[in-house]
N, C-alpha and C. Protein backbone atom coordinates (compact mmCIF):
# COMPACT_ATOMS: atom_id res chain seq x y z
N UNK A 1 100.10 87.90 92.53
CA UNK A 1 101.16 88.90 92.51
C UNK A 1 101.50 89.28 93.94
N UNK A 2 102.54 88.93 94.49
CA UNK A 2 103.51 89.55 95.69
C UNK A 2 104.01 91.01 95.20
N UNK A 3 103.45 92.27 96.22
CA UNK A 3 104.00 93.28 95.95
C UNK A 3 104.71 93.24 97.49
N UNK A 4 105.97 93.77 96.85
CA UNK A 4 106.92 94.59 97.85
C UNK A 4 106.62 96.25 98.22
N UNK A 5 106.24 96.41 99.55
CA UNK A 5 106.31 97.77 99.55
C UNK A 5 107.35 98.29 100.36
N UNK A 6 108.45 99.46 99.64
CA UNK A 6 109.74 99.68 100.24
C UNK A 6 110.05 101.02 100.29
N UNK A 7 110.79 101.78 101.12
CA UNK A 7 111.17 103.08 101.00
C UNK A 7 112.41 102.87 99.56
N UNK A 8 112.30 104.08 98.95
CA UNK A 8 113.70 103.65 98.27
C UNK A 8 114.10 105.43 97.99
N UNK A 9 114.93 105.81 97.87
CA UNK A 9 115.42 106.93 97.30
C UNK A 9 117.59 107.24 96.46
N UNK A 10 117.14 108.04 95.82
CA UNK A 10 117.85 108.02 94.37
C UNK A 10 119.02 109.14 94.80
N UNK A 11 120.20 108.98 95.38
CA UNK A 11 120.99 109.63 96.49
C UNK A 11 121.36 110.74 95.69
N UNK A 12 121.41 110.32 94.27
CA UNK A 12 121.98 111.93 93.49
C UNK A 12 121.11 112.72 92.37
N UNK A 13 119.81 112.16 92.66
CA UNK A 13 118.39 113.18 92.51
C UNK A 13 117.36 113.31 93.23
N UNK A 14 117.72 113.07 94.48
CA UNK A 14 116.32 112.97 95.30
C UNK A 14 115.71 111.36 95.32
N UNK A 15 114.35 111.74 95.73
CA UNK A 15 113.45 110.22 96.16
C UNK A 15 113.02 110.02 94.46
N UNK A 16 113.19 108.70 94.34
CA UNK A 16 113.03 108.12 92.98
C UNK A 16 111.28 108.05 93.01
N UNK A 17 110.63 107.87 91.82
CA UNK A 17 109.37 108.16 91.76
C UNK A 17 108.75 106.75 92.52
N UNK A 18 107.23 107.41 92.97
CA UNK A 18 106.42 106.29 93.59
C UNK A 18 106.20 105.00 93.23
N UNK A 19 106.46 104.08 92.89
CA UNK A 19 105.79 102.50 92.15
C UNK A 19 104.34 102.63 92.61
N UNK A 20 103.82 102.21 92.24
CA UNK A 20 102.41 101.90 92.31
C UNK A 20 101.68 100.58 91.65
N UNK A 21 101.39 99.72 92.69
CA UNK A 21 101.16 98.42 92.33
C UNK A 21 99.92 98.22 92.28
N UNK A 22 99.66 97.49 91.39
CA UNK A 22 97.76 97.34 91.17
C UNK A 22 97.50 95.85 91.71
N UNK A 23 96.54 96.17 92.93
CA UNK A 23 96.41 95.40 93.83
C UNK A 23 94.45 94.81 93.72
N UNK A 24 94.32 93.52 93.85
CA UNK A 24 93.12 93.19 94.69
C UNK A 24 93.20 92.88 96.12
N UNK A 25 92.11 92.11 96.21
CA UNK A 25 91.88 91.97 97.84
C UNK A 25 92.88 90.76 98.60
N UNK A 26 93.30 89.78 97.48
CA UNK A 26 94.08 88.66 97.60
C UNK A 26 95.63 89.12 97.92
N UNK A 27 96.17 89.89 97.09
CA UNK A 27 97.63 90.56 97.01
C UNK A 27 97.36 91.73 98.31
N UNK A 28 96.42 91.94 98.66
CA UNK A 28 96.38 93.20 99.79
C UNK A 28 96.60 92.11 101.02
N UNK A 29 95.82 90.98 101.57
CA UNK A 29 96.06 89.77 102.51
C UNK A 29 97.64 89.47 102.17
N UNK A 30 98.03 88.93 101.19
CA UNK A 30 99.45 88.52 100.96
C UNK A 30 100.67 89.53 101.61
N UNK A 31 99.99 90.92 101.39
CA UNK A 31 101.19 91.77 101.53
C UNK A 31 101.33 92.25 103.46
N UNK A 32 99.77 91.90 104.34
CA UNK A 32 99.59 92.11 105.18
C UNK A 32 100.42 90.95 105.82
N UNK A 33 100.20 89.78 105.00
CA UNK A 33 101.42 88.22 105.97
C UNK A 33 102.43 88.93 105.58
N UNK A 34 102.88 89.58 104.74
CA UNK A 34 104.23 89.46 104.21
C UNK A 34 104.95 90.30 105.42
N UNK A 35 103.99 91.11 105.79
CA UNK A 35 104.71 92.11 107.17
C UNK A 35 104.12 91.66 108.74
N UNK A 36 104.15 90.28 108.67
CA UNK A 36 103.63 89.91 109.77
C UNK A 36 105.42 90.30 111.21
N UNK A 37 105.08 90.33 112.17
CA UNK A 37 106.18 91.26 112.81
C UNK A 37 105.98 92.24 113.03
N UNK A 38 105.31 93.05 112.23
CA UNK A 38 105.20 95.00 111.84
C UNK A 38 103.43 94.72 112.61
N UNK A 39 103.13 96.33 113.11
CA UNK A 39 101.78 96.90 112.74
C UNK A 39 101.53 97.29 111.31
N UNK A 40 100.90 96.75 110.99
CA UNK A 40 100.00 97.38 109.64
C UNK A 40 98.97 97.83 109.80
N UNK A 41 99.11 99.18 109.06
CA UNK A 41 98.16 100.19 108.69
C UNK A 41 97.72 100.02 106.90
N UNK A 42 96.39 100.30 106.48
CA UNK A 42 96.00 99.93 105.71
C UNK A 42 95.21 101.35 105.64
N UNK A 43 95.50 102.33 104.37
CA UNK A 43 94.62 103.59 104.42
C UNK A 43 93.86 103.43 102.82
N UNK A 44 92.85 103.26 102.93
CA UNK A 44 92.13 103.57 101.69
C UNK A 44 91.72 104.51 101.62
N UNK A 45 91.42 105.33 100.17
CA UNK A 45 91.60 106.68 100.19
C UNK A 45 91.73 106.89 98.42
N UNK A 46 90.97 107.80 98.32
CA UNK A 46 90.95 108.73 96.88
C UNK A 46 91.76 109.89 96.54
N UNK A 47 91.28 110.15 95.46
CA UNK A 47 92.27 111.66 95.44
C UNK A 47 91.08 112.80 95.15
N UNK A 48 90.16 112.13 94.80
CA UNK A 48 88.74 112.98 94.65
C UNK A 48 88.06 113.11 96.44
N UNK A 49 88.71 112.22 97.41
CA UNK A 49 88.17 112.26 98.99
C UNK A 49 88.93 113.42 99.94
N UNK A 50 88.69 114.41 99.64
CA UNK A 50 89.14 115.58 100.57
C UNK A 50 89.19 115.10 102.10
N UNK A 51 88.64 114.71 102.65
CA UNK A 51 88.69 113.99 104.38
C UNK A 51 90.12 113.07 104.18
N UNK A 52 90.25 111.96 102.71
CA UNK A 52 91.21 111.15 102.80
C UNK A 52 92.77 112.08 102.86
N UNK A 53 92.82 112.75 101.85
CA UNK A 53 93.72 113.58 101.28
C UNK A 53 94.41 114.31 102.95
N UNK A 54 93.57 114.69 103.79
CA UNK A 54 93.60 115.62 105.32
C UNK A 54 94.52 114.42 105.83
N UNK A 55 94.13 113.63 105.74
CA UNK A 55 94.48 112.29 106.78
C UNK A 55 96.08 111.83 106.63
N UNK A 56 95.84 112.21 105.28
CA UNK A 56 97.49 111.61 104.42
C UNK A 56 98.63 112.01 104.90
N UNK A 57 98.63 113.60 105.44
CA UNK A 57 100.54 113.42 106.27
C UNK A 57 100.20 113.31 107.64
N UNK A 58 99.16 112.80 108.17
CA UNK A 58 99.29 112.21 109.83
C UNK A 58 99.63 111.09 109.66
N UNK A 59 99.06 110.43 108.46
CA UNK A 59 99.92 108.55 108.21
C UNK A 59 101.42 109.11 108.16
N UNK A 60 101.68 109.12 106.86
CA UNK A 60 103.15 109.57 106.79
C UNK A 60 103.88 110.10 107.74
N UNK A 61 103.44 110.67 108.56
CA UNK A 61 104.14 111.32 109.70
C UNK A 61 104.38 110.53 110.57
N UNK A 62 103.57 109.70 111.08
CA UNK A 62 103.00 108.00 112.01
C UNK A 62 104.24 107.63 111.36
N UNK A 63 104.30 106.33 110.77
CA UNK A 63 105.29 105.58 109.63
C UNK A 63 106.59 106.36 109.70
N UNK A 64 106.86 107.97 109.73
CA UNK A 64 108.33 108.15 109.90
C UNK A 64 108.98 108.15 111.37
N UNK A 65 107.51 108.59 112.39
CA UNK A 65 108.08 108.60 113.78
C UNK A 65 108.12 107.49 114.49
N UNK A 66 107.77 106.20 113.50
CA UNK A 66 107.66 104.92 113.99
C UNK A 66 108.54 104.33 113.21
N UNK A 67 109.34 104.64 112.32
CA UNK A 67 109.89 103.51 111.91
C UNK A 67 109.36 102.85 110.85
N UNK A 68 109.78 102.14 109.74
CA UNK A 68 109.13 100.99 108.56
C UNK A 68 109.24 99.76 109.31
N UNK A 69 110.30 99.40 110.39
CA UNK A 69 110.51 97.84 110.88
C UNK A 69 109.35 97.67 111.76
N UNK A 70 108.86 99.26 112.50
CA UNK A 70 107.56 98.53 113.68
C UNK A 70 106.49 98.60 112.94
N UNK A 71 106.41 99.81 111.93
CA UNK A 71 104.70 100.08 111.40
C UNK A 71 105.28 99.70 109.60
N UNK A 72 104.40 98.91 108.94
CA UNK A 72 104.44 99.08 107.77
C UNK A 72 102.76 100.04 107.06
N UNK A 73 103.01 100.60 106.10
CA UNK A 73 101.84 101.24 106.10
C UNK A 73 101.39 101.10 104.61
N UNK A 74 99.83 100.58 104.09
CA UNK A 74 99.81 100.33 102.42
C UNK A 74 98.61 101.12 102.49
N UNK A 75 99.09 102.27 101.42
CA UNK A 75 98.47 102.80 100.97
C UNK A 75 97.31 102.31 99.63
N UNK A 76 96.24 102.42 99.98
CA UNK A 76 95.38 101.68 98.37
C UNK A 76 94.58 102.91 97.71
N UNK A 77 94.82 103.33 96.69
CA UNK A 77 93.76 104.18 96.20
C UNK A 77 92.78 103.27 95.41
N UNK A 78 91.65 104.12 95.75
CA UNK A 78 90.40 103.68 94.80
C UNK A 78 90.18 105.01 93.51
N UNK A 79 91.84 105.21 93.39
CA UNK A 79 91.30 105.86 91.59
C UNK A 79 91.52 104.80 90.71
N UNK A 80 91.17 105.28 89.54
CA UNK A 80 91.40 104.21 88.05
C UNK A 80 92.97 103.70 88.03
N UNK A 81 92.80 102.34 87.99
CA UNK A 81 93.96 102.17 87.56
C UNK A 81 94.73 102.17 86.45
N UNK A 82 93.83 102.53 85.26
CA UNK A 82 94.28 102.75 84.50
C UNK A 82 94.41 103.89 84.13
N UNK A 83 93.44 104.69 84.08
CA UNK A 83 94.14 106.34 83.67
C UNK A 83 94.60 107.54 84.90
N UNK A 84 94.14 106.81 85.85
CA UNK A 84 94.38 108.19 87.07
C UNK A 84 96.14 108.03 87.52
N UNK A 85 96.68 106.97 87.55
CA UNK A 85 98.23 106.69 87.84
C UNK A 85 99.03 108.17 88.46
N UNK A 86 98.93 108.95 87.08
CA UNK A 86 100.17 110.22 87.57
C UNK A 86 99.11 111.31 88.58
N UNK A 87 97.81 111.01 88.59
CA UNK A 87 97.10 111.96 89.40
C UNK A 87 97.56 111.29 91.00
N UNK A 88 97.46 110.33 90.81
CA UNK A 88 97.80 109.35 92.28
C UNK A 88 99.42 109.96 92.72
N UNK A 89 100.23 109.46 92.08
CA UNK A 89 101.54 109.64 92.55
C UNK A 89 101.51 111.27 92.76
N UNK A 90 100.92 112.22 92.22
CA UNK A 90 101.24 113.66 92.64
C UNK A 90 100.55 114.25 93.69
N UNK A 91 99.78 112.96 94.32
CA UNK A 91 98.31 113.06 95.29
C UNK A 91 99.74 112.79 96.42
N UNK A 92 100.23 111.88 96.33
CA UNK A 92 101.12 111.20 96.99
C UNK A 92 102.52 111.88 97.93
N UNK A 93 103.06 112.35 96.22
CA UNK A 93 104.29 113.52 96.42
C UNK A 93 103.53 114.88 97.13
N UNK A 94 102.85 115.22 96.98
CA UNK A 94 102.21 116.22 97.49
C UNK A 94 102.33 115.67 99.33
N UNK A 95 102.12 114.86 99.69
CA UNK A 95 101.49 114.63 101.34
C UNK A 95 102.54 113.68 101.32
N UNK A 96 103.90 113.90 101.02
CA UNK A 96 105.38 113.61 101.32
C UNK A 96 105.13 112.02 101.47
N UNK A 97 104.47 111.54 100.65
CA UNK A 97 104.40 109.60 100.60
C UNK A 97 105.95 109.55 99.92
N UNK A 98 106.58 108.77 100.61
CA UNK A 98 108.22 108.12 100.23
C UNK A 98 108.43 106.95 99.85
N UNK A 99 107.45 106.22 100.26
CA UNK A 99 107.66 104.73 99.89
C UNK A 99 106.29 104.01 98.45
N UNK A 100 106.68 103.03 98.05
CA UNK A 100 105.43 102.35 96.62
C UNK A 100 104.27 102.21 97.52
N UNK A 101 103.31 102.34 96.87
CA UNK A 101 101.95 102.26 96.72
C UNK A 101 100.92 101.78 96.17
N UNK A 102 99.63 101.38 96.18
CA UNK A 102 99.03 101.05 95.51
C UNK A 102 97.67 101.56 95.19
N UNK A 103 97.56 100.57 94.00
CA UNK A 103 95.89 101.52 93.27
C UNK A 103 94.94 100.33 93.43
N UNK A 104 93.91 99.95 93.58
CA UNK A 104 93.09 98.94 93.59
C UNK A 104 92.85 98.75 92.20
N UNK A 105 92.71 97.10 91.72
CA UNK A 105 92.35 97.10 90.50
C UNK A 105 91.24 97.35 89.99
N UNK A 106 90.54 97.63 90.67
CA UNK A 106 88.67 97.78 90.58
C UNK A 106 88.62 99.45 90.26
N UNK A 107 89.53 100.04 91.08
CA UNK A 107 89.67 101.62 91.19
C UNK A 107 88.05 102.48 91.89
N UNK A 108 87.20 102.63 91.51
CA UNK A 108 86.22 103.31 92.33
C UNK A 108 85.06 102.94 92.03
N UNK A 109 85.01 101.82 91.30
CA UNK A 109 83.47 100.89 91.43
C UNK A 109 83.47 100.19 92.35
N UNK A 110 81.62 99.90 92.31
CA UNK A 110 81.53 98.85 94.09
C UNK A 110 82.29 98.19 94.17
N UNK A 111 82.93 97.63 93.07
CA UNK A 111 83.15 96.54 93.11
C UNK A 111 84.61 96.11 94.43
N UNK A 112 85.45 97.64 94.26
CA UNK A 112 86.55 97.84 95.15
C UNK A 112 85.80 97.68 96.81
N UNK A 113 84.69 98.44 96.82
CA UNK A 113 83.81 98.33 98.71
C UNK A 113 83.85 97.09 98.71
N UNK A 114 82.96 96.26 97.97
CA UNK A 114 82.79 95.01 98.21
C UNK A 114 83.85 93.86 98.30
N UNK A 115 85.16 94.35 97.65
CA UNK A 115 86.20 93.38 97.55
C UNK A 115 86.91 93.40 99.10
N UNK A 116 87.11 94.95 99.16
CA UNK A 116 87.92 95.22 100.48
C UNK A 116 86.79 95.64 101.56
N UNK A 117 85.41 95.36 101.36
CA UNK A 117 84.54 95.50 102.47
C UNK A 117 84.87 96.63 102.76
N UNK A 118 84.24 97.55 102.40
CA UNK A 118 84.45 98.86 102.38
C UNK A 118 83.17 99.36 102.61
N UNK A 119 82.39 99.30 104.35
CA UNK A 119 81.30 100.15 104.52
C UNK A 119 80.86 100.59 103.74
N UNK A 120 79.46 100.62 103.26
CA UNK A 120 78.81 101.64 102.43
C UNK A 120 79.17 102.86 101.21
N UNK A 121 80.80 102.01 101.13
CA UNK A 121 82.05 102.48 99.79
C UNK A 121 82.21 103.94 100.58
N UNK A 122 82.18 104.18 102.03
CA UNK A 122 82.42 105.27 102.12
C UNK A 122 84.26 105.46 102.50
N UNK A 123 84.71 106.40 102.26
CA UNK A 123 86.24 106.94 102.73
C UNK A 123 86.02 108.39 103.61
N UNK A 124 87.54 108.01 104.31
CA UNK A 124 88.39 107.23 104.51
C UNK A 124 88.06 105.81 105.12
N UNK A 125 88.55 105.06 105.09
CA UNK A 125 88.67 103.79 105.79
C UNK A 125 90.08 103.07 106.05
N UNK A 126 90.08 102.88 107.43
CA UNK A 126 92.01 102.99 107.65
C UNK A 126 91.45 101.97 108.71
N UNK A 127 92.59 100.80 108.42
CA UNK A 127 92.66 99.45 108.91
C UNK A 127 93.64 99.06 109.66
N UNK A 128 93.57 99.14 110.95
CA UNK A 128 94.77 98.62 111.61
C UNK A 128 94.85 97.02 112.25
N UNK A 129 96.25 96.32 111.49
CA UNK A 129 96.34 95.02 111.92
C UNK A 129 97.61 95.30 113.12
N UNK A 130 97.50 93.80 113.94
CA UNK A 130 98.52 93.11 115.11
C UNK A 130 99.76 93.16 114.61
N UNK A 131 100.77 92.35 114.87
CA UNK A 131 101.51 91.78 114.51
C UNK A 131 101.79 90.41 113.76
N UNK A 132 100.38 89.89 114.51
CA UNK A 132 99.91 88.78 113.92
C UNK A 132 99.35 88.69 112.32
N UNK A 133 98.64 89.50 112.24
CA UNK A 133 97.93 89.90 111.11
C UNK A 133 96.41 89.91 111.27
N UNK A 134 95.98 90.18 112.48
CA UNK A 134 94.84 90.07 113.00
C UNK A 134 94.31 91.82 113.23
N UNK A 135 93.39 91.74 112.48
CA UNK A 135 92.27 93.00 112.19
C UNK A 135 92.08 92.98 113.60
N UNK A 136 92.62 94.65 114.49
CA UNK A 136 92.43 94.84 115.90
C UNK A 136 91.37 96.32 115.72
N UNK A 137 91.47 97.49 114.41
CA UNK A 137 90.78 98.43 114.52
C UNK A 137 90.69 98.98 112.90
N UNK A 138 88.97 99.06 113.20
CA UNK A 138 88.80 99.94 111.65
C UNK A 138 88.13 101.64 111.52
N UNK A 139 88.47 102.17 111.44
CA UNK A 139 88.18 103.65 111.44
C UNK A 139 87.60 103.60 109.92
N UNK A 140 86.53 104.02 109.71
CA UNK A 140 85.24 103.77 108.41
C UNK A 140 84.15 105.24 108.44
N UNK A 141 84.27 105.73 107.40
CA UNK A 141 83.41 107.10 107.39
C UNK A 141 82.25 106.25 107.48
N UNK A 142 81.82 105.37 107.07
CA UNK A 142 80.60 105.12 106.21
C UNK A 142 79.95 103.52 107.29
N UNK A 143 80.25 103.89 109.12
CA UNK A 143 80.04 103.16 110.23
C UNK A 143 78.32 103.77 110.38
N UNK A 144 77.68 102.69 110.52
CA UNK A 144 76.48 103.29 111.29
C UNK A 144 76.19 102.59 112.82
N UNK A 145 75.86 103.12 113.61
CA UNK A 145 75.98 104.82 113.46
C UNK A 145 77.10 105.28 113.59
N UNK A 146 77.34 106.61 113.07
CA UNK A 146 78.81 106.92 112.07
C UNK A 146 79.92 107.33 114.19
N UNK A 147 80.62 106.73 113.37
CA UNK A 147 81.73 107.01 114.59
C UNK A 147 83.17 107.63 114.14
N UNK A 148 82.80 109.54 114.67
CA UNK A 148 83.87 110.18 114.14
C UNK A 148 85.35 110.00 114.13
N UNK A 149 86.06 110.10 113.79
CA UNK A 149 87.74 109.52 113.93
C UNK A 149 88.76 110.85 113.88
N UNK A 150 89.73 111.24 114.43
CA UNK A 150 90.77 112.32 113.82
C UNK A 150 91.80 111.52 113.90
N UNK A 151 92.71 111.33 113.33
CA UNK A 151 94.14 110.97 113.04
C UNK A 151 94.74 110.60 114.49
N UNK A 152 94.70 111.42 115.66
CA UNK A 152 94.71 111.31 116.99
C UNK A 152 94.40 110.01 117.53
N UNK A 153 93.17 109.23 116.98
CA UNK A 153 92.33 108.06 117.53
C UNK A 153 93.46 106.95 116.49
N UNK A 154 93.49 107.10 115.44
CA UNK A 154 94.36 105.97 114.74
C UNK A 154 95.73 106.13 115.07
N UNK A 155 96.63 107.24 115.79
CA UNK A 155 97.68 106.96 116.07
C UNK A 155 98.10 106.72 117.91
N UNK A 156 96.27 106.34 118.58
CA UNK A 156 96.48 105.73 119.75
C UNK A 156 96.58 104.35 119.52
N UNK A 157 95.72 103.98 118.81
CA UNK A 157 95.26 102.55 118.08
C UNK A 157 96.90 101.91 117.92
N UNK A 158 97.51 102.82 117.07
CA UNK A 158 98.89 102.24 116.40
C UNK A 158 100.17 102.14 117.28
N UNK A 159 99.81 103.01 118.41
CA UNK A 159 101.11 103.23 119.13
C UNK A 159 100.95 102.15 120.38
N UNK A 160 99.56 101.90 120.96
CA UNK A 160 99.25 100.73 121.51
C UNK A 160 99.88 99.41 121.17
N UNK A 161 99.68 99.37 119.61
CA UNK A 161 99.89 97.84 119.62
C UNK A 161 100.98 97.84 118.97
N UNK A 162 101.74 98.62 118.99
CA UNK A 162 103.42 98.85 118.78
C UNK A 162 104.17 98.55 120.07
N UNK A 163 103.22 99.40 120.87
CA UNK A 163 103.69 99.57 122.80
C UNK A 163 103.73 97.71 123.18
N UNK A 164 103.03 97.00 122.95
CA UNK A 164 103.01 95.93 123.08
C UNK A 164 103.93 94.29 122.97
N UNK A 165 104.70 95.25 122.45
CA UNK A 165 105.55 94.44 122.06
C UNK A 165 106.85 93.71 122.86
């Protein structure tokens, strides 16, 4: 499955609701070539992860003061994909997310750490690729020994290899 992730909004009711695509680790690589050109940011993140939830309008905020053509940004939750859906999208609308999204198909078993190598399944974990599509920085709660991060450190990371260009 090729997911498209796109801003879209609905000019005579507002922003049309979130899509939310149920993603593994294969369609998460696919969608990272698919924006090869762009920085990609990659935020994994719960809606039960209070640290993730904090983090959520410094992305969004990143991504609007940058542009969708320099930074693309995929959001993955590790809730259920099957019953958490409308908890996600209001996790979302809440911390002004505008563009589709995704849920991991695994949702919050190991099985999601282990697919997307997810330190010690800890969150947040926010992944920044090149242009190339080359993994340049990972910000990981769950680093030993643990190496603190604020939103500040991932939007030097991002503006660097934007600056680069």
């Amino acid at each position: 499955m090729t997911t498209h992730l796109v801003e879209r909004r609905d000019q005579t009711r507002g922003a049309t609701p979130i899509a939310l695509s149920v993603i593994d680790e294969k369609d998460l690589a696919a969608e990272i070539q698919r924006n090869r050109g762009k920085v990609v940011l990659v935020d994994f993140w719960a809606t039960w992860c209070p640290e993730c939830l904090k983090l959520m309008p410094h992305t969004v905020e990143l991504r609007k003061s940058l542009g969708e053509r320099r930074l693309a940004v995929i959001l993955v939750s590790l809730d259920s994909p099957d019953d958490d859906r409308e908890i996600v999208r209001q996790a979302l609308a809440r911390n002004g997310v505008t563009f589709d999204s995704c849920v991991s198909r695994y949702g919050g078993s190991p099985k999601s750490a282990e697919a997307f190598d997810i330190l010690a399944a800890a969150l947040p974990n926010v992944r920044v690729y090149d242009r190339e599509g080359t993994l340049r920085k990972v910000f990981a709660a769950g680093r030993m020994p643990p190496e603190p991060f604020e939103p500040k450190d991932i939007e030097k990371t991002v503006r660097g290899l934007v600056a680069d260009e």
